[in-house]
Protein backbone atom coordinates (compact mmCIF):
# COMPACT_ATOMS: atom_id res chain seq x y z
CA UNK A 1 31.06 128.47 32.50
CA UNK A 2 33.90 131.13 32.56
CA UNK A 3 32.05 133.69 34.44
CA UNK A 4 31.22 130.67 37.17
CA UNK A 5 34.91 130.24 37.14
CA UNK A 6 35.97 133.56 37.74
CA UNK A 7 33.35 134.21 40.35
CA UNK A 8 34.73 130.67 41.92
CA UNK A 9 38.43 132.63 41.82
CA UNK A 10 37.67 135.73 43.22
CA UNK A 11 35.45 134.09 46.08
CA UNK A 12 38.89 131.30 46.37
CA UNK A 13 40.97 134.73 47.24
CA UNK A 14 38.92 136.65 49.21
CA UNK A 15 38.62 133.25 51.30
CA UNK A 16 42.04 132.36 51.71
CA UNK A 17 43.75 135.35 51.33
CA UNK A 18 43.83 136.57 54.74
CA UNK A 19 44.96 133.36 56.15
CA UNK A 20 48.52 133.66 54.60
CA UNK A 21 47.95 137.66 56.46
CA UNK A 22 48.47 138.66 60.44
CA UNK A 23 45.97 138.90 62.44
CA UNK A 24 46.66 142.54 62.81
CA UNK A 25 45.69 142.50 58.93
CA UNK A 26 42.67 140.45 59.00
CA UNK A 27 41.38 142.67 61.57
CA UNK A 28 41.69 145.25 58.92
CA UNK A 29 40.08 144.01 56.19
CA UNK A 30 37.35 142.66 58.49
CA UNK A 31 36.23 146.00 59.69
CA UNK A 32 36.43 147.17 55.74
CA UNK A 33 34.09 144.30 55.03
CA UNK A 34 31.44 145.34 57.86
CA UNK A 35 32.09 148.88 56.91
CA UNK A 36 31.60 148.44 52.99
CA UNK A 37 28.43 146.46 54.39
CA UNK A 38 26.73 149.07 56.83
CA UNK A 39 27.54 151.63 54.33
CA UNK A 40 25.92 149.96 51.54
CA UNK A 41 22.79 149.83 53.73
CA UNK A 42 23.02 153.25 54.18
CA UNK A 43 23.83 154.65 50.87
CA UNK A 44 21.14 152.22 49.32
CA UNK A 45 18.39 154.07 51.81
CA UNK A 46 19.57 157.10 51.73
CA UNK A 47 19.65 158.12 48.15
CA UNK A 48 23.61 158.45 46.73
CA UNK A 49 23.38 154.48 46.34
CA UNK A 50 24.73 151.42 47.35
CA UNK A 51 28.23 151.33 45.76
CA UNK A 52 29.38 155.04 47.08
CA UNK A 53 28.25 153.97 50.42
CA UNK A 54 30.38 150.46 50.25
CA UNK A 55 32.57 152.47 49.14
CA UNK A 56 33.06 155.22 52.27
CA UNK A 57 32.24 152.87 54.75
CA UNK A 58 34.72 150.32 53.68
CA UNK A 59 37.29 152.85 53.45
CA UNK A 60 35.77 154.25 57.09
CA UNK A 61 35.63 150.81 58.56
CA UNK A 62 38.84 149.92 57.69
CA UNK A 63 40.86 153.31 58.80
CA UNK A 64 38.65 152.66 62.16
CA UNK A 65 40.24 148.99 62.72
CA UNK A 66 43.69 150.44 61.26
CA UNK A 67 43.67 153.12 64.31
CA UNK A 68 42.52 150.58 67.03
CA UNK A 69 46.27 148.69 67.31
CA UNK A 70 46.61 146.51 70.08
CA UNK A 71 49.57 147.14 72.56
CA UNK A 72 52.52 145.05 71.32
CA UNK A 73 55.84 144.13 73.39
CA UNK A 74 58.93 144.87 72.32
CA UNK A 75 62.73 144.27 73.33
CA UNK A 76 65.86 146.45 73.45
CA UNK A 77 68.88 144.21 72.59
CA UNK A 78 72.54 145.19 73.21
CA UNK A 79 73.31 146.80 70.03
CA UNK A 80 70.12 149.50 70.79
CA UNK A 81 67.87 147.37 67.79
CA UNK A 82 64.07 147.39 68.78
CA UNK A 83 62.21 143.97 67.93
CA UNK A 84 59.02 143.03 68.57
CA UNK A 85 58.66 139.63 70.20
CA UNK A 86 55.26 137.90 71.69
CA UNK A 87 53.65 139.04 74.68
CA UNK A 88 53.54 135.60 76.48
CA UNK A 89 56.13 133.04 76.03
CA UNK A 90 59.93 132.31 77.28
CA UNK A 91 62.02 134.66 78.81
CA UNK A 92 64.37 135.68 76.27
CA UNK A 93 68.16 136.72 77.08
CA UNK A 94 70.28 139.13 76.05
CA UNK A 95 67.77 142.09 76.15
CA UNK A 96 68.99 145.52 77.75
CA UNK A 97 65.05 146.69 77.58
CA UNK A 98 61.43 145.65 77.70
CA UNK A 99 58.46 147.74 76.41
CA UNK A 100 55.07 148.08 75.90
CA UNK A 101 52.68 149.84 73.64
CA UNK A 102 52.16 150.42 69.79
CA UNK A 103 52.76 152.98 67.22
CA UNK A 104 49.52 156.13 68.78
CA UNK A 105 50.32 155.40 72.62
CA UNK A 106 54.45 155.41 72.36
CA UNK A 107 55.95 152.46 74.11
CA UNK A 108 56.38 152.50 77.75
CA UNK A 109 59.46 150.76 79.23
CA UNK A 110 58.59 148.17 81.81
CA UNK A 111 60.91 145.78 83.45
CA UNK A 112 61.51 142.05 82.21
CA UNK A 113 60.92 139.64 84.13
CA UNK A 114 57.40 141.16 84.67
CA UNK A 115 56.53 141.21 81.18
CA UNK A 116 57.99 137.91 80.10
């Protein structure tokens, strides 16, 4: 009966633990999860087993998904403090700057009114 309960806890957090995360983060552990999975097919056929090759390809999968960043938008307020806001909504006021981009691809300044 315990181990069903601790088997019942660790399936409860991998289940709703990356609901409380961003979707930038769920992203990540998703392509760990398909990479821990392709690599266990592949270690498990190949010969150095099934739990090295979860083991690389969830690491693999999930640096993969980490480098793959979606361009984000971003505003310049009048005290020069960057802030990310969302890419479609209201126009907010205020701003000195607009920009697009993420962290590989630098951000690339692009007027306003265009962007929101």
């Amino acid at each position: 009966m315990q181990r069903y309960l601790g088997a019942v806890a660790v399936a409860t957090v991998a289940l709703t633990g990356p609901t409380a995360a961003s979707e930038f983060e769920r992203n990540v552990f998703a392509g760990a999860v398909v990479g821990a999975g392709i690599g266990a097919l592949i270690g498990s056929a190949t010969g150095p087993g099934a739990a090295v090759g979860a083991a690389i390809g969830g690491a693999a999968g999930g640096a993969i998904v980490f480098l793959i960043r979606p361009d984000g938008c971003f505003i310049q307020n009048r005290r020069g403090e960057l802030w990310q806001v969302p890419c479609r909504g209201r126009t907010v006021r205020g701003v000195s700057a607009c920009f697009i981009g993420n962290e590989l691809s630098g951000l690339h300044q692009v007027s306003c009114p265009a962007r929101l």
